[in-house]
Protein backbone atom coordinates (compact mmCIF):
# COMPACT_ATOMS: atom_id res chain seq x y z
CA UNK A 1 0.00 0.00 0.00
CA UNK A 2 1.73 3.32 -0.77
CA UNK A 3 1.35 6.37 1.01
CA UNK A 4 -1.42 8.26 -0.89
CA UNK A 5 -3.51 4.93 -0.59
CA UNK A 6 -3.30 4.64 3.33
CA UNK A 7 -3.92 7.96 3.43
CA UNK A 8 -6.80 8.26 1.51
CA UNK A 9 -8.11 5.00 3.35
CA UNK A 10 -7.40 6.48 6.69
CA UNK A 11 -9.36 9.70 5.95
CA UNK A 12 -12.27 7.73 3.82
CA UNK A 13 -12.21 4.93 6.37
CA UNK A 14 -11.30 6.35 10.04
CA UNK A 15 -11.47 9.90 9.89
CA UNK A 16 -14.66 10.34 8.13
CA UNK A 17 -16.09 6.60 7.92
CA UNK A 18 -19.44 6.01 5.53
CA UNK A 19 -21.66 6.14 8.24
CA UNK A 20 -21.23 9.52 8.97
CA UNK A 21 -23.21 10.57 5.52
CA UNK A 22 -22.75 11.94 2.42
CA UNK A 23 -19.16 12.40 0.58
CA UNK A 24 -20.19 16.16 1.20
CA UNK A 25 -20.35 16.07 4.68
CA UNK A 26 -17.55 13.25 5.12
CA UNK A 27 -15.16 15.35 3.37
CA UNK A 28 -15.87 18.51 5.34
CA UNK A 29 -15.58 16.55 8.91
CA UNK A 30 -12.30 15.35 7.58
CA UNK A 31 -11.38 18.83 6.72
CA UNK A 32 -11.93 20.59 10.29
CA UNK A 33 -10.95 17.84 11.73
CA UNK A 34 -7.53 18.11 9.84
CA UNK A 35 -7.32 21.95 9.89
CA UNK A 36 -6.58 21.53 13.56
CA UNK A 37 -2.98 19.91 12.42
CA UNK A 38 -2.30 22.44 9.86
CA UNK A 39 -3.37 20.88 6.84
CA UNK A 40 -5.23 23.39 4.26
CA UNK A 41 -8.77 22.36 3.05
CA UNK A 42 -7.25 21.82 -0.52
CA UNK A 43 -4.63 19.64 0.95
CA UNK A 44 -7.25 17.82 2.68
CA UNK A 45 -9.31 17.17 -0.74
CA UNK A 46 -6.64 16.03 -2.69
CA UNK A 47 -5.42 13.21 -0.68
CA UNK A 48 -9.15 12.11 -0.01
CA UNK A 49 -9.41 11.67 -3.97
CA UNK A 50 -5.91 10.62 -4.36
CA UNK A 51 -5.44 13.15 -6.83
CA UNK A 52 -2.37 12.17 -8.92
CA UNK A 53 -0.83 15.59 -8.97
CA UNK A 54 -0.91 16.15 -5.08
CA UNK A 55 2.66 15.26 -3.86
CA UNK A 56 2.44 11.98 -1.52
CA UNK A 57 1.72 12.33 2.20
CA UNK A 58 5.11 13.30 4.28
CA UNK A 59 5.42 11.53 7.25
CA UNK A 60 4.36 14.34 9.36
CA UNK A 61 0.89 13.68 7.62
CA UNK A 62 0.81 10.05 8.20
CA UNK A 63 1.48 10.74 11.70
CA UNK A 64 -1.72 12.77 12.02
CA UNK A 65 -3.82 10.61 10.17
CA UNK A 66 -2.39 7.52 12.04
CA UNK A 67 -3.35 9.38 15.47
CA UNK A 68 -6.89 10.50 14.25
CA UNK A 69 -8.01 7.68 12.27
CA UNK A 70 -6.70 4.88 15.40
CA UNK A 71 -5.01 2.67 12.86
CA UNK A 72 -1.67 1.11 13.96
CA UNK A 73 1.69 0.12 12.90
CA UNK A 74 1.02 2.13 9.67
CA UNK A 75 4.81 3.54 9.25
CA UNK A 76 5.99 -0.07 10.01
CA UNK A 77 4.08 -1.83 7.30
CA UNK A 78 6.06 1.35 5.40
CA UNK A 79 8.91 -0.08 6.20
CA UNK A 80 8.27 -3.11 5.85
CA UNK A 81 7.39 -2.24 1.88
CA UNK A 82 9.93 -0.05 0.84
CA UNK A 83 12.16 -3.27 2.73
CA UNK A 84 10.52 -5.81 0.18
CA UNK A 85 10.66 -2.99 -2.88
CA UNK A 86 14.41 -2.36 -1.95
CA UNK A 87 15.21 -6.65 -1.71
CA UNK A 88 13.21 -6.98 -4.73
CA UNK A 89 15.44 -4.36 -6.52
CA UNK A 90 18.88 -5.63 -5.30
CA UNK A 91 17.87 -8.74 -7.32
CA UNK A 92 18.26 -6.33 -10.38
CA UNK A 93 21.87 -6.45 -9.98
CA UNK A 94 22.37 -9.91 -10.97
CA UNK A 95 23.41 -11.31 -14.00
CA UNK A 96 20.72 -11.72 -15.84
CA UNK A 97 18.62 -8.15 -16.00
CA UNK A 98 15.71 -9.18 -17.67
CA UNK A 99 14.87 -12.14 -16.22
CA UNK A 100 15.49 -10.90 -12.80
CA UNK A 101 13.42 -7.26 -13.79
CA UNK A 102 10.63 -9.57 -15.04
CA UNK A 103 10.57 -11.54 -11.37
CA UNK A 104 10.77 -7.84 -9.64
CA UNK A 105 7.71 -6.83 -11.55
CA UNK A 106 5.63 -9.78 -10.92
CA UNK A 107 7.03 -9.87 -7.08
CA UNK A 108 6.06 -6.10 -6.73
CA UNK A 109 2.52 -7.18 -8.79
CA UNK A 110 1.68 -9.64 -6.50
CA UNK A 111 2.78 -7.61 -2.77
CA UNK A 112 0.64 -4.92 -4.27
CA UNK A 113 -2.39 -6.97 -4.54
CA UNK A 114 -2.48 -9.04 -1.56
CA UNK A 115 -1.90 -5.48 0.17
CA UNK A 116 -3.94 -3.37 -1.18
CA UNK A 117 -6.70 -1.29 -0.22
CA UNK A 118 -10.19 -3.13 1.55
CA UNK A 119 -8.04 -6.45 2.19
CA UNK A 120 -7.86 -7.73 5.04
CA UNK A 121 -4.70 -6.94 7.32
CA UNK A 122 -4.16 -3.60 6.32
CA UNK A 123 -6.36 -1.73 9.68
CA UNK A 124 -5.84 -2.36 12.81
């Protein structure tokens, strides 16, 4: 799961769950709720649509969402990723580049999927 997507789950999911109403009022809960940290209202709307030209979260931001939303061990399962990405791309440097950049793809494929968004695992 990469940044944008755990923060955009963490805002959609424990910030400003479904129950609360519409994507109107969601979205504006989230955003007073955030203002209190510092984040602007635009800030705020981007990462809740995961808009692709909105830089990704810094970890100051993950930190806040992690506090306000209650999920856990998000900057570990981070680490944990950029640990696997980082293996995965060491495997580059072997002697064969495009078997072992075909095996990274379909590694990185596959950790992608079985951690993505609404599986289970990812909230605590």
């Amino acid at each position: 799961m990469s940044t944008a997507e755990f923060a955009q789950a963490a805002m959609q999911r424990g910030i400003a769950p479904r129950d609360m109403g519409s994507v109107k009022e969601r979205l504006a809960h989230a955003q007073r709720l955030l203002a209190r940290r510092g984040w602007t209202p635009n800030r705020v709307r981007d990462v809740w649509y995961a808009d692709a030209r909105c830089s990704a979260p810094k970890w100051e931001e993950i930190n806040d969402l992690e506090e306000l939303s209650g999920l856990k061990y998000a900057r570990q399962e981070l680490r944990t990723n950029d640990q696997i990405i980082a293996n995965a791309d060491a495997l580059l440097m072997g002697s064969d580049p495009n078997f072992y950049s075909a095996f990274v793809a379909a590694l990185r494929a596959f950790h992608r999927a079985s951690r993505g968004p609404g599986t289970e695992g990812t909230e605590e």
